[in-house]
Each structure stands twice: as structure tokens, then as C-alpha cells.
C-alpha atoms as a PDB file:
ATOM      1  CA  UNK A   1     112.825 118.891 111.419  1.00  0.00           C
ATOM      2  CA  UNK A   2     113.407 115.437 110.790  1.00  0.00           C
ATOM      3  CA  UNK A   3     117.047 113.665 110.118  1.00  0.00           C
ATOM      4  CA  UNK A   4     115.741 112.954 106.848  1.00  0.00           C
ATOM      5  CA  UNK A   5     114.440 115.903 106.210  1.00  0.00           C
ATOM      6  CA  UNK A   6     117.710 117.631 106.662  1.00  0.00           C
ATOM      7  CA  UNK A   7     119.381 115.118 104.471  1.00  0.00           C
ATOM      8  CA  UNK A   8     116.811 115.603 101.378  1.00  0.00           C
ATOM      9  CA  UNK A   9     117.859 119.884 101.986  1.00  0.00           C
ATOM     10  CA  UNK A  10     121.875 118.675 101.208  1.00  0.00           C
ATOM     11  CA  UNK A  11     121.760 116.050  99.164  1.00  0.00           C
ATOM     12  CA  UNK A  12     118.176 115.582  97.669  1.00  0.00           C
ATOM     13  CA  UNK A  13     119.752 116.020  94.192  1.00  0.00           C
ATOM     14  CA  UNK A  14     120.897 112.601  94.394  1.00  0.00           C
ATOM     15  CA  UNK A  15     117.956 111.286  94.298  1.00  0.00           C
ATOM     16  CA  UNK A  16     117.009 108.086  91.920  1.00  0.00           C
ATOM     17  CA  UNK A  17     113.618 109.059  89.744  1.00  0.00           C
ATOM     18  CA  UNK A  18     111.685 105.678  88.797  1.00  0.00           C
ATOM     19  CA  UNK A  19     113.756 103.800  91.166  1.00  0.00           C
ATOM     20  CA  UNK A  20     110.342 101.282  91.466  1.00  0.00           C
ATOM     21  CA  UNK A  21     110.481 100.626  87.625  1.00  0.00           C
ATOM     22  CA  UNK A  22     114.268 100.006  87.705  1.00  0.00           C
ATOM     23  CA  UNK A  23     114.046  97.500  90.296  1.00  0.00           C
ATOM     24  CA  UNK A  24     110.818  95.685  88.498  1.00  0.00           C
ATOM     25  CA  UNK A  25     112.858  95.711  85.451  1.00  0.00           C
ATOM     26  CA  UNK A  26     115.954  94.035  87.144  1.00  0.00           C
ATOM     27  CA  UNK A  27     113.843  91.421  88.640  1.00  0.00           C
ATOM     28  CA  UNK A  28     112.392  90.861  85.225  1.00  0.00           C
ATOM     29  CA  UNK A  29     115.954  90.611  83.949  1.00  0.00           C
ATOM     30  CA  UNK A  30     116.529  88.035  86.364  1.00  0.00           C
ATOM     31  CA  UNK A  31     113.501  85.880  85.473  1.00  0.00           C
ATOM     32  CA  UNK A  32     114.996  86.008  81.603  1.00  0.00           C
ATOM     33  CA  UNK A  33     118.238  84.647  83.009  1.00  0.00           C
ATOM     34  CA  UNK A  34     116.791  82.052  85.180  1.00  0.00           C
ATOM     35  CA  UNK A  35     114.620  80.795  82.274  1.00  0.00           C
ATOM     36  CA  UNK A  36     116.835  80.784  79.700  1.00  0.00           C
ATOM     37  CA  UNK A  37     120.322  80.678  81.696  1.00  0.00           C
ATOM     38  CA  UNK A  38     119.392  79.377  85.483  1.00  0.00           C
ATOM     39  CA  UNK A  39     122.848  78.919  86.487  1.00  0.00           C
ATOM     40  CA  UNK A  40     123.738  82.572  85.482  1.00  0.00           C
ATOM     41  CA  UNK A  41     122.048  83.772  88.577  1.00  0.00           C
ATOM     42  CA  UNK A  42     124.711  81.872  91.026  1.00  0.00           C
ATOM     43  CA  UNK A  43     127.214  84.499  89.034  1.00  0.00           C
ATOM     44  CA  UNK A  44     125.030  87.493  90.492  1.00  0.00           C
ATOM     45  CA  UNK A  45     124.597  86.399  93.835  1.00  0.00           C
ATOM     46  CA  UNK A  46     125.270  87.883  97.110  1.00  0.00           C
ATOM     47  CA  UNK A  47     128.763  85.604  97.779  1.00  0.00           C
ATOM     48  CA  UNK A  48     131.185  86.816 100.680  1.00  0.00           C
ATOM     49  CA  UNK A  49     133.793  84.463  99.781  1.00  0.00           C
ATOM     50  CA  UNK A  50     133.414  85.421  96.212  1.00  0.00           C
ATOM     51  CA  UNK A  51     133.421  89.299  97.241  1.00  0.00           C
ATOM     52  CA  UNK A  52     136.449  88.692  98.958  1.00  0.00           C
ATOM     53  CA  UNK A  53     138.351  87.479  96.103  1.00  0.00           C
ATOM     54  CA  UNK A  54     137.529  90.629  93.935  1.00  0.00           C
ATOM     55  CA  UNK A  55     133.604  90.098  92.546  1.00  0.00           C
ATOM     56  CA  UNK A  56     132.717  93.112  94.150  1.00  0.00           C
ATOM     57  CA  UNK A  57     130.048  93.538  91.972  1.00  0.00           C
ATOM     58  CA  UNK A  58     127.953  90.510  93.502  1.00  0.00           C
ATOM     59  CA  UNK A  59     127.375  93.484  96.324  1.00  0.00           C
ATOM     60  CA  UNK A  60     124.521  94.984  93.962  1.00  0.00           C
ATOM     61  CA  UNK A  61     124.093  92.392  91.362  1.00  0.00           C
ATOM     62  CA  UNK A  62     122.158  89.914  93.703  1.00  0.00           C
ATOM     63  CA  UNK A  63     119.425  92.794  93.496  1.00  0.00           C
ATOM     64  CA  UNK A  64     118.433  91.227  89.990  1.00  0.00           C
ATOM     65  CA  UNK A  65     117.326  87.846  91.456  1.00  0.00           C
ATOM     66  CA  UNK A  66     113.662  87.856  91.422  1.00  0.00           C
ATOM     67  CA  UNK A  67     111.973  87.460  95.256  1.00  0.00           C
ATOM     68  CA  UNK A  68     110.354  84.407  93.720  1.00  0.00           C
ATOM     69  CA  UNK A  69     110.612  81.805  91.326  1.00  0.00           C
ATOM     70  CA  UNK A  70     109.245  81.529  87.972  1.00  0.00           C
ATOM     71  CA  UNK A  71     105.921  81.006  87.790  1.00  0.00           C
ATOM     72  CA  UNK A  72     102.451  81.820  85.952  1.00  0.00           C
ATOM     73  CA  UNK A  73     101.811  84.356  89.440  1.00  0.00           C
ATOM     74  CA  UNK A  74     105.185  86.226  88.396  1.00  0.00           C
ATOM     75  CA  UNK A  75     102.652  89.005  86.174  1.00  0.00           C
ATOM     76  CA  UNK A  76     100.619  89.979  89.048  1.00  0.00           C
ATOM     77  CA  UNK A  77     103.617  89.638  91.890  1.00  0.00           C
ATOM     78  CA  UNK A  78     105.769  92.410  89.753  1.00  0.00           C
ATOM     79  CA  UNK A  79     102.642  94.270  89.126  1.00  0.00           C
ATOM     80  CA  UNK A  80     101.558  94.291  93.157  1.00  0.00           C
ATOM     81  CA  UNK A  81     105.176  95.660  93.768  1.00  0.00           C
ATOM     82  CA  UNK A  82     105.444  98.100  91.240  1.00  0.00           C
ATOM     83  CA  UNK A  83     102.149  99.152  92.768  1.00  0.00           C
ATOM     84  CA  UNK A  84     103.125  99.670  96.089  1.00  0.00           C
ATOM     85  CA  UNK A  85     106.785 101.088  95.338  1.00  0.00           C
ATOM     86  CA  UNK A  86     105.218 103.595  93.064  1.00  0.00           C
ATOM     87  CA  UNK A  87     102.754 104.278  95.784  1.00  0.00           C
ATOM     88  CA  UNK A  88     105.817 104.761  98.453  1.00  0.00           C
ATOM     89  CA  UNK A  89     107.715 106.234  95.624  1.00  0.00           C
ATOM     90  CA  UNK A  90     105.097 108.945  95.165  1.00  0.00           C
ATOM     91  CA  UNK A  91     104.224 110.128  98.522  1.00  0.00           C
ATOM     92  CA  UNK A  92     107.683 109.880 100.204  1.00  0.00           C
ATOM     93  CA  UNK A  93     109.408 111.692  97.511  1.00  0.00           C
ATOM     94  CA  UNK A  94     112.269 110.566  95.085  1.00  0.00           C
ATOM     95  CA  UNK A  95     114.878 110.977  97.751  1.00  0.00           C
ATOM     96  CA  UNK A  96     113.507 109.356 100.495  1.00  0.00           C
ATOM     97  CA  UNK A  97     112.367 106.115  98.704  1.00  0.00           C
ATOM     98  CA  UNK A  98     115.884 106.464  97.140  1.00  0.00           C
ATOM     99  CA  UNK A  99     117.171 106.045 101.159  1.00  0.00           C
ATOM    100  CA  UNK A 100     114.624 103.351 102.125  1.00  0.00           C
ATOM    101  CA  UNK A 101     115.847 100.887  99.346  1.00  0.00           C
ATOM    102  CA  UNK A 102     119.748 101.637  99.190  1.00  0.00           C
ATOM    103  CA  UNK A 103     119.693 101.103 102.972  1.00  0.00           C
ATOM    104  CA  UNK A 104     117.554  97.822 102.778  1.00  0.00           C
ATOM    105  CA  UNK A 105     120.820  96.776 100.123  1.00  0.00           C
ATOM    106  CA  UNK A 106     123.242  98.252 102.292  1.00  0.00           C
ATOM    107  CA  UNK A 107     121.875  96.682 105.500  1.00  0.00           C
ATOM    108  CA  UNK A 108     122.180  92.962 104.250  1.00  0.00           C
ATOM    109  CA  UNK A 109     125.865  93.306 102.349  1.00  0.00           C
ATOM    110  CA  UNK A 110     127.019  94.640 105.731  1.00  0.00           C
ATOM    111  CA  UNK A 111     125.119  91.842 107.326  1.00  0.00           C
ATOM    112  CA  UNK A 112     126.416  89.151 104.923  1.00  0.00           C
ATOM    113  CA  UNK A 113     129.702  90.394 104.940  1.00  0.00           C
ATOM    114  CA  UNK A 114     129.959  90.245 108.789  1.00  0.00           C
ATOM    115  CA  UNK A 115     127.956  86.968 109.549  1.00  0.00           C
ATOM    116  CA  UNK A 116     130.497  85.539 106.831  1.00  0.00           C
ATOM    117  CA  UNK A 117     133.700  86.715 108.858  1.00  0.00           C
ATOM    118  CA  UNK A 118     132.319  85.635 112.055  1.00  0.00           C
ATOM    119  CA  UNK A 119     131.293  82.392 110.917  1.00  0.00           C
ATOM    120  CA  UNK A 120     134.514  81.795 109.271  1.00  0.00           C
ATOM    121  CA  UNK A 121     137.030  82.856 112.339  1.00  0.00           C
ATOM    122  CA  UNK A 122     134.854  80.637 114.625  1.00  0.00           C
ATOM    123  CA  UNK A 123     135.369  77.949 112.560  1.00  0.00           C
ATOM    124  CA  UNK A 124     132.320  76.910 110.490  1.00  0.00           C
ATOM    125  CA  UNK A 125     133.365  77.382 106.914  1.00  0.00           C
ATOM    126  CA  UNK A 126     132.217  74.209 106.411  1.00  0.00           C
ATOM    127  CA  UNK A 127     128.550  75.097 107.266  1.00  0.00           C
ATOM    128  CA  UNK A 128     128.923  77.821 104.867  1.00  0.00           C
ATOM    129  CA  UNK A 129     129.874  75.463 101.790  1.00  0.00           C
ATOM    130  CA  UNK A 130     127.303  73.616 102.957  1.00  0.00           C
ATOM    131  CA  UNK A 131     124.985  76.569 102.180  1.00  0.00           C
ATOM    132  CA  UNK A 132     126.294  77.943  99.423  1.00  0.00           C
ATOM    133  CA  UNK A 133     126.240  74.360  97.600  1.00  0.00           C
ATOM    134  CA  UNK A 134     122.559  74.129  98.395  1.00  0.00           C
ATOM    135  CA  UNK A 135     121.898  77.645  96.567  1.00  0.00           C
ATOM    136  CA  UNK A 136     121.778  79.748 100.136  1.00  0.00           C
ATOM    137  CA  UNK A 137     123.083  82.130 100.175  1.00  0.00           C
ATOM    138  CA  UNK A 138     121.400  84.522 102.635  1.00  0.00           C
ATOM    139  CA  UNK A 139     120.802  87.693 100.881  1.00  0.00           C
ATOM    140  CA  UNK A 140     117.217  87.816  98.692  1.00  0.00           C
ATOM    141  CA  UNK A 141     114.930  90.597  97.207  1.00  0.00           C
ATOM    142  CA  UNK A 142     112.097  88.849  98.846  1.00  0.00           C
ATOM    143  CA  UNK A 143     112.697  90.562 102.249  1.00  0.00           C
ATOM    144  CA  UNK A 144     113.814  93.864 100.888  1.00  0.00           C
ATOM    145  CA  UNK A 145     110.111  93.875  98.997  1.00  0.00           C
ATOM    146  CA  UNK A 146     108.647  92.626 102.475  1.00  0.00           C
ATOM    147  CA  UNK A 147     110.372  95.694 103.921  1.00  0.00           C
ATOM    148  CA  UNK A 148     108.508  97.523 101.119  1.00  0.00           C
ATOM    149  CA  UNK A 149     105.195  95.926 101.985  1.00  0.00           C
ATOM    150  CA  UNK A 150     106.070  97.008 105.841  1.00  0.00           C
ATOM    151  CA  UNK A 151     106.369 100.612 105.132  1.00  0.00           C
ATOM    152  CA  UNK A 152     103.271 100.089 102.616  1.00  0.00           C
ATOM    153  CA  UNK A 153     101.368  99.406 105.428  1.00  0.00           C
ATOM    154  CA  UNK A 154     102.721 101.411 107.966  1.00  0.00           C
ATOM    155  CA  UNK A 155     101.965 104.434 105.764  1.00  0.00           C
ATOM    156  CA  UNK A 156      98.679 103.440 104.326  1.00  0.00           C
ATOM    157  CA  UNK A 157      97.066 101.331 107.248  1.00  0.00           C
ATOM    158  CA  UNK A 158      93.197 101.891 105.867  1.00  0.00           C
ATOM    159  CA  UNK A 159      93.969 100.893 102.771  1.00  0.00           C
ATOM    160  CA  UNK A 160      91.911  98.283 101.326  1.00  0.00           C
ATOM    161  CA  UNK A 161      93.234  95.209  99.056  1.00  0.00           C
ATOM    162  CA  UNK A 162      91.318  91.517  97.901  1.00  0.00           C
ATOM    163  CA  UNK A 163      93.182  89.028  99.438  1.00  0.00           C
ATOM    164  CA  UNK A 164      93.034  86.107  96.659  1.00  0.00           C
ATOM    165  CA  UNK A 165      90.856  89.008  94.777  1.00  0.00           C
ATOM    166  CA  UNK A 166      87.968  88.034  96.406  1.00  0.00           C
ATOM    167  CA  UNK A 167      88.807  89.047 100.697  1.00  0.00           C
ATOM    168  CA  UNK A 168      88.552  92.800 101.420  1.00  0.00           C
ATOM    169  CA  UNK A 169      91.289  93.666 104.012  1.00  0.00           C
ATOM    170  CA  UNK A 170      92.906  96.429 105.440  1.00  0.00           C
ATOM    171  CA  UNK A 171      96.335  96.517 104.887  1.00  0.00           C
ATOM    172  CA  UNK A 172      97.453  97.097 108.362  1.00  0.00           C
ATOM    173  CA  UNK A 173      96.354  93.420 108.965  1.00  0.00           C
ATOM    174  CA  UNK A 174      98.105  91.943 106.062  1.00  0.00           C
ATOM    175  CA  UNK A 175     101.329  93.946 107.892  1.00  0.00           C
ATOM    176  CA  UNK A 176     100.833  92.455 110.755  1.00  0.00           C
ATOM    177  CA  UNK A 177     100.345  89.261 109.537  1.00  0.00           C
ATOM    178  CA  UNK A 178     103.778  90.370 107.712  1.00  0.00           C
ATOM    179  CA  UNK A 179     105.574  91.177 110.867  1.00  0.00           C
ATOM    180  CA  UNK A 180     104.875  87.925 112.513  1.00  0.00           C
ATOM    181  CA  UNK A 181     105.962  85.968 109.543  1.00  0.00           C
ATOM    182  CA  UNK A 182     109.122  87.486 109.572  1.00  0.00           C
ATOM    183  CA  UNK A 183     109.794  86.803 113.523  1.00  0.00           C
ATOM    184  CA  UNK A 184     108.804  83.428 112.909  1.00  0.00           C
ATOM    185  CA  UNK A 185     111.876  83.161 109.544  1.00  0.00           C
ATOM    186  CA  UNK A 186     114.205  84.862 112.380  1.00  0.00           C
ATOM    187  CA  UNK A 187     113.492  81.958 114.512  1.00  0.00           C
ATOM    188  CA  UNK A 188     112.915  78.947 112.212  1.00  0.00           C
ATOM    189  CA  UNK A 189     116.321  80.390 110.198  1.00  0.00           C
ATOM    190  CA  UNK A 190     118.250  80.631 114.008  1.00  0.00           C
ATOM    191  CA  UNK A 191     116.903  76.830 115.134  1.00  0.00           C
ATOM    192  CA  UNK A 192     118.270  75.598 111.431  1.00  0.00           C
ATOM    193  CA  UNK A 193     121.652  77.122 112.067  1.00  0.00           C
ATOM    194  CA  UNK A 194     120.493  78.978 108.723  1.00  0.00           C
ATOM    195  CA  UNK A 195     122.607  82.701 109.962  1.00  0.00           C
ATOM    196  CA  UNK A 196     122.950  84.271 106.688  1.00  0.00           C
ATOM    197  CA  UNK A 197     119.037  84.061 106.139  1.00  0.00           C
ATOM    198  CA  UNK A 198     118.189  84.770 109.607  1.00  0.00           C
ATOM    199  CA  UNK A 199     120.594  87.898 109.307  1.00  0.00           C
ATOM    200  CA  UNK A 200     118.933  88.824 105.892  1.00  0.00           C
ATOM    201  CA  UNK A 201     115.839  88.981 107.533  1.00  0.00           C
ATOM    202  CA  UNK A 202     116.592  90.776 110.548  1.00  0.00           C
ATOM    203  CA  UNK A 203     118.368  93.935 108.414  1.00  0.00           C
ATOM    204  CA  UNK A 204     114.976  94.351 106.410  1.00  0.00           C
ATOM    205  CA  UNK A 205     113.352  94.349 109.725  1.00  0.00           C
ATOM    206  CA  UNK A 206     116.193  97.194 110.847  1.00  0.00           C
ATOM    207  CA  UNK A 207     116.235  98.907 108.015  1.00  0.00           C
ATOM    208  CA  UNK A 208     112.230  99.673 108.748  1.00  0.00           C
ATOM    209  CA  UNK A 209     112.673 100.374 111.757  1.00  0.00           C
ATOM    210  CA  UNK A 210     115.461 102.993 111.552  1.00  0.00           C
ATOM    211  CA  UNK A 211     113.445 104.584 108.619  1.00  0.00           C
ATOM    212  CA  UNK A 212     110.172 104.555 110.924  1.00  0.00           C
ATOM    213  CA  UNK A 213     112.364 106.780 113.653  1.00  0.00           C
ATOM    214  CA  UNK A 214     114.722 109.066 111.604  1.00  0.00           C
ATOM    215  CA  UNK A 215     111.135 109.830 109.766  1.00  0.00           C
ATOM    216  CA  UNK A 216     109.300 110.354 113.189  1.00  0.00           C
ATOM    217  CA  UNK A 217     107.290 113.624 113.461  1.00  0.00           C
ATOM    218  CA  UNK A 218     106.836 113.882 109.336  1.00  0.00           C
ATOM    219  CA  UNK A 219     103.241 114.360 108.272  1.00  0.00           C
ATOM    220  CA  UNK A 220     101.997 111.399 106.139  1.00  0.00           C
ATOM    221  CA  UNK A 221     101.219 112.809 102.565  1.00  0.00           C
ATOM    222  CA  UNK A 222      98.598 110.855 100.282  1.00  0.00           C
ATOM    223  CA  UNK A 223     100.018 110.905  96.916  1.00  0.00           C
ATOM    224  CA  UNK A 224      96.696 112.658  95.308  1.00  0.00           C
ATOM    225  CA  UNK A 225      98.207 115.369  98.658  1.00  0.00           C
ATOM    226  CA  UNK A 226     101.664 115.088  96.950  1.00  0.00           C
ATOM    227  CA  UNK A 227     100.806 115.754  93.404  1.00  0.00           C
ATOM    228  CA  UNK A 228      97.884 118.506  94.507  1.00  0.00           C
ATOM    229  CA  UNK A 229     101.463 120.599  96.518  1.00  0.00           C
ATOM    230  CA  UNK A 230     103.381 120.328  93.280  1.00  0.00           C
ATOM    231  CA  UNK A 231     100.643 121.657  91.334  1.00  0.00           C
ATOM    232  CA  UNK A 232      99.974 124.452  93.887  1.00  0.00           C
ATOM    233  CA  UNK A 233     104.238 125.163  93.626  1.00  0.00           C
ATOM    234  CA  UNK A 234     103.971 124.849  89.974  1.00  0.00           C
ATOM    235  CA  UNK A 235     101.301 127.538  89.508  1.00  0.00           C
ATOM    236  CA  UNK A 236     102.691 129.552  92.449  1.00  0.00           C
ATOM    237  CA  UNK A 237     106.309 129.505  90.199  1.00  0.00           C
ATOM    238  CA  UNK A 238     104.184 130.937  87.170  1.00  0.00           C
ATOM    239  CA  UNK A 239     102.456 133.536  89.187  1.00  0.00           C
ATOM    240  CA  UNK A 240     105.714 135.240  90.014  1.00  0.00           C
ATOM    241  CA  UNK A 241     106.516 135.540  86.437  1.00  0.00           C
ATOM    242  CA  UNK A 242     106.166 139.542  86.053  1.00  0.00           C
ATOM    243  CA  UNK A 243     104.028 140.165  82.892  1.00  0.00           C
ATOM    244  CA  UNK A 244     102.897 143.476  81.382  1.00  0.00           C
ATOM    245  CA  UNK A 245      99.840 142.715  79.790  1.00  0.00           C
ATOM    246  CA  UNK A 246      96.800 139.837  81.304  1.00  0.00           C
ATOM    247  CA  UNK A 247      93.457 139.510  80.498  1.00  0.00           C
ATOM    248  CA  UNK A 248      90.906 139.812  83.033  1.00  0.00           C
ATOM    249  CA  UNK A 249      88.976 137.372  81.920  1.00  0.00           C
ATOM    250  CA  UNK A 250      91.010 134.024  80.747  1.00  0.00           C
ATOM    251  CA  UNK A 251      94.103 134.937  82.232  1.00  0.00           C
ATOM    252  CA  UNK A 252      96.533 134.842  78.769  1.00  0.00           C
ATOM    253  CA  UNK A 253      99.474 137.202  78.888  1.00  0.00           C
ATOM    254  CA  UNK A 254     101.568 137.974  75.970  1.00  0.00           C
ATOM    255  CA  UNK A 255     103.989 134.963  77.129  1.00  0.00           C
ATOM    256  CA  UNK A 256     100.924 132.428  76.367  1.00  0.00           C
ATOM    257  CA  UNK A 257     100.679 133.725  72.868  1.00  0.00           C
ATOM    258  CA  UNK A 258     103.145 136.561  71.624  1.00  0.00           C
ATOM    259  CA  UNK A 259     100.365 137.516  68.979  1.00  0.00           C
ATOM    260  CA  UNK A 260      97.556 138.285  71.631  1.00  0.00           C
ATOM    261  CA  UNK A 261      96.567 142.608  71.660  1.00  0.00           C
ATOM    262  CA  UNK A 262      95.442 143.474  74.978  1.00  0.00           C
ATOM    263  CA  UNK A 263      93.631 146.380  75.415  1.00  0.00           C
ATOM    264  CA  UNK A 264      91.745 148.819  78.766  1.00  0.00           C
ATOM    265  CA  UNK A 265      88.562 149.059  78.455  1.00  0.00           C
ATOM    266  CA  UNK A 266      87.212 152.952  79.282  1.00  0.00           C
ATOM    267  CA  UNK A 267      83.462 151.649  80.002  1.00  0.00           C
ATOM    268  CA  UNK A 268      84.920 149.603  82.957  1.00  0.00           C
ATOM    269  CA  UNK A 269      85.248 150.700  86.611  1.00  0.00           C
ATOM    270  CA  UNK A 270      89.170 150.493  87.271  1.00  0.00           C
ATOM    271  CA  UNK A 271      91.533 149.203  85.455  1.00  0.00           C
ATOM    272  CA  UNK A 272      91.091 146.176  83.565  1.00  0.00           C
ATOM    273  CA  UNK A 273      92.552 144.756  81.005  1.00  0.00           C
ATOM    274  CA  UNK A 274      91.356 142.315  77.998  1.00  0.00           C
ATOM    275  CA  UNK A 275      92.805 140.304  75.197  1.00  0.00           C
ATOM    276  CA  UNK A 276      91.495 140.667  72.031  1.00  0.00           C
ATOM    277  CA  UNK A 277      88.883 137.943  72.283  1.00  0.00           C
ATOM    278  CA  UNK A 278      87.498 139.434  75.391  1.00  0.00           C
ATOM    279  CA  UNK A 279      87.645 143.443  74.816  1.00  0.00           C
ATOM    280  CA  UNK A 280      83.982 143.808  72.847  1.00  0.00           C
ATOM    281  CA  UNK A 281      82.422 140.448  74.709  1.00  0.00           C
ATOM    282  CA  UNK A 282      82.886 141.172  78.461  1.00  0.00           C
ATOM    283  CA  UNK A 283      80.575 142.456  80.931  1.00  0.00           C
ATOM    284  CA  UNK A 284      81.597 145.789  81.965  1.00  0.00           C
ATOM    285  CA  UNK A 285      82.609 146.770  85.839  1.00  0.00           C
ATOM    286  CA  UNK A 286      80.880 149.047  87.016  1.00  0.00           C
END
């Protein structure tokens, strides 16, 4: 049994339903405010100084910036990851999705919050102003969805996409392609003295990774799998239901419809039983 596993059995109740559709509808939240109020999105964002000084909240609210800018693509970007997330969202399980993203956030405010202390006791505060005034502030949605994509990927490697709508491609190639574009941010970030980004990026990378080998050993479920299990629990649930009458034929008991007579028939081998639309139409056992 998996670490995971054993955390869903304590505390799966916790879980987040629709977690996908409340992050799409943050980011959409966010494009509002950046269209109609663009400077209302520096009050949401991921600050350490600002943290310190009591705007605790900017440790969740910088999950409402968009991972991109506005733009006529925006539709089918939010659509693509609602798709996936739903996907992930689906065959993981509530509580396990719930644990991917809350550790992706968690990940980069501990990462923020420590590259910020470091930088300041050796002495670079001013580097920070300097990104802070230029709108950097480390932190982004962008690589927590590219952590998304990863695990997309990683789960689903046959699946097939159009690149540009026209390319067929697996989708373990686009997360490879994905993996070396982040190595290459970790380095271009590093050689730019850029260490909030570069951290951002390396605790979506982390956060994958860690989910990739507390889940190790757990069968992959397709979510047609998923839904076909709680269909089979579903009718499994109903068949323990004790009932004193059933027909033989369509399967109603007097809990389907209180006003159904049931009836033995004597012209059948054994005992079987028929509802009233059944009793005179059957063929008999014999």
C-alpha cells in the first residue's frame, strides 16, 4: 500500500470535489481583474516582504493570476487545462488531485518564502526590489499547470493530441519536450540571477516528482476504468439491500415502486417470483 493510499483511508474526507473548475474559475477571475483593473493583480501576488508584514493572504491569492496573459488564445488555454485537470481529477480521485495541487502551492510559498530570507540575510535586497519593481515576482500558475501537464503525461503517455490542431502527437513527447523546457528556465533563470523564478520552477518539478514516488506501485486507472468501479460499487451497494419481493424477470422490488403486486407462479419449476406485469406474460420454467 502506497503512502498515499494510506493517507486517502484517514483523511480522504477532506478532499476538494471540482477542484479543476475552481482553479479555471480563479484564473478567469484574474483575467477580469487584469482587464478591467491590471494593477489589482500586484495586490494578489506571491510577495515575501509583503507576507511578512501581515498580507498573509498573498500565500493563496497569487493562485488567481492567470499562467498567461490576456489574449484571443485565453478560450482554448483554460479549456486545454480544464481538460486535462478533469482528466487527472477523474482517474486519480478527488483526494489525490486535491494533494497534487495543494502541494504544487505549498511547494513554491515555502520556496519563496525561503529564497526571500536567504537572499535578504546575504545581502541582496536590492536585487529583490529590483524584481519586484519589474513585476517578478517568482511564484506563477504557469508552472503549477506545467506540473499538471507533467503528470498528464506521465499518466496518459499514448494519448494522442493536434499540436496547432493539425500535428498528431503522443503526449509523452509533448512531456518530454515539457521536461526539457523546464531544465532549460532552471538554467536561463540561475545565469540571470532570476532565484525566485528559478526556485518556482524547480518546486513544480519536486512536487512531481515526490507525487511520482509516494504514488509508486498504484495501478494507473483510465477514467472510463474509474467511473465503470463506481458503477460496479454502486450496484453492488443496492444488491445488499434485503428485499422481500423481486421479479424474475425485470428485477423491480417493492422499493422501485411501492404499488407493484408480486406474485409465484405454480406452473413454474422452483420458485419464482413476478410483478404484476410479468405474472400472465412469462415463459414458464420448467
Amino acid at each position: 500500500m502506497d503512502f498515499l493510499t494510506k493517507l486517502e483511508r484517514k483523511y480522504g474526507k477532506y478532499a476538494i470535489p471540482n477542484l479543476t473548475l475552481i482553479l479555471i474559475s480563479g484564473f478567469i477571475l484574474g483575467y477580469l481583474i487584469e482587464i478591467f483593473m491590471p494593477e489589482g493583480l500586484q495586490l494578489l501576488a506571491m510577495n515575501p516582504e509583503k507576507i511578512l508584514h501581515g498580507q498573509i493572504y498573498r500565500l493563496v491569492t497569487w493562485v488567481v493570476i492567470p499562467p498567461s496573459s490576456a489574449s484571443i488564445l485565453v478560450i482554448i488555454t483554460l479549456f486545454f487545462y480544464f481538460s486535462i485537470g478533469r482528466t487527472l481529477e477523474n482517474s486519480w480521485g478527488d483526494f489525490r488531485y486535491t494533494v497534487y495541487i495543494l502541494s504544487g502551492i505549498i511547494f513554491t510559498d515555502i520556496g519563496m518564502m525561503g529564497t526571500y530570507l536567504i537572499m535578504h540575510l546575504m545581502g541582496q535586497s536590492q536585487l529583490l526590489d529590483m524584481y519586484y519593481q519589474a513585476g517578478l515576482y517568482g511564484a506563477s500558475t504557469y508552472y503549477l499547470c506545467m506540473s499538471m501537464f507533467l503528470a498528464y503525461a506521465f499518466m496518459f503517455p499514448d494519448m494522442q493530441v493536434l499540436l496547432y490542431f493539425i500535428i498528431p502527437i503522443k503526449v509523452k513527447w509533448l512531456g518530454y519536450l515539457d521536461i526539457a523546457y523546464l531544465l532549460v528556465m532552471i538554467l536561463q533563470y540561475g545565469y540571470m540571477h532570476y532565484y525566485t523564478g528559478m526556485v518556482t520552477v524547480i518546486m513544480s518539478v519536486l512536487n512531481f516528482i515526490l507525487f511520482y514516488f509516494m504514488s509508486k506501485g498504484k495501478t494507473k486507472m483510465t477514467p472510463a476504468q474509474r467511473k465503470r468501479k463506481r458503477k460496479y460499487k454502486q450496484q453492488v451497494r443496492q444488491s445488499q439491500i434485503l428485499t422481500r419481493h423481486k421479479c424474475a424477470i425485470c428485477g423491480q422490488t417493492e422499493l422501485d415502486n411501492p404499488n407493484l403486486e408480486f406474485r409465484y407462479c405454480s406452473r413454474c419449476k422452483g420458485n419464482y417470483e413476478y410483478c404484476q406485469n410479468h405474472l400472465f406474460t412469462h415463459e414458464h420454467k420448467r
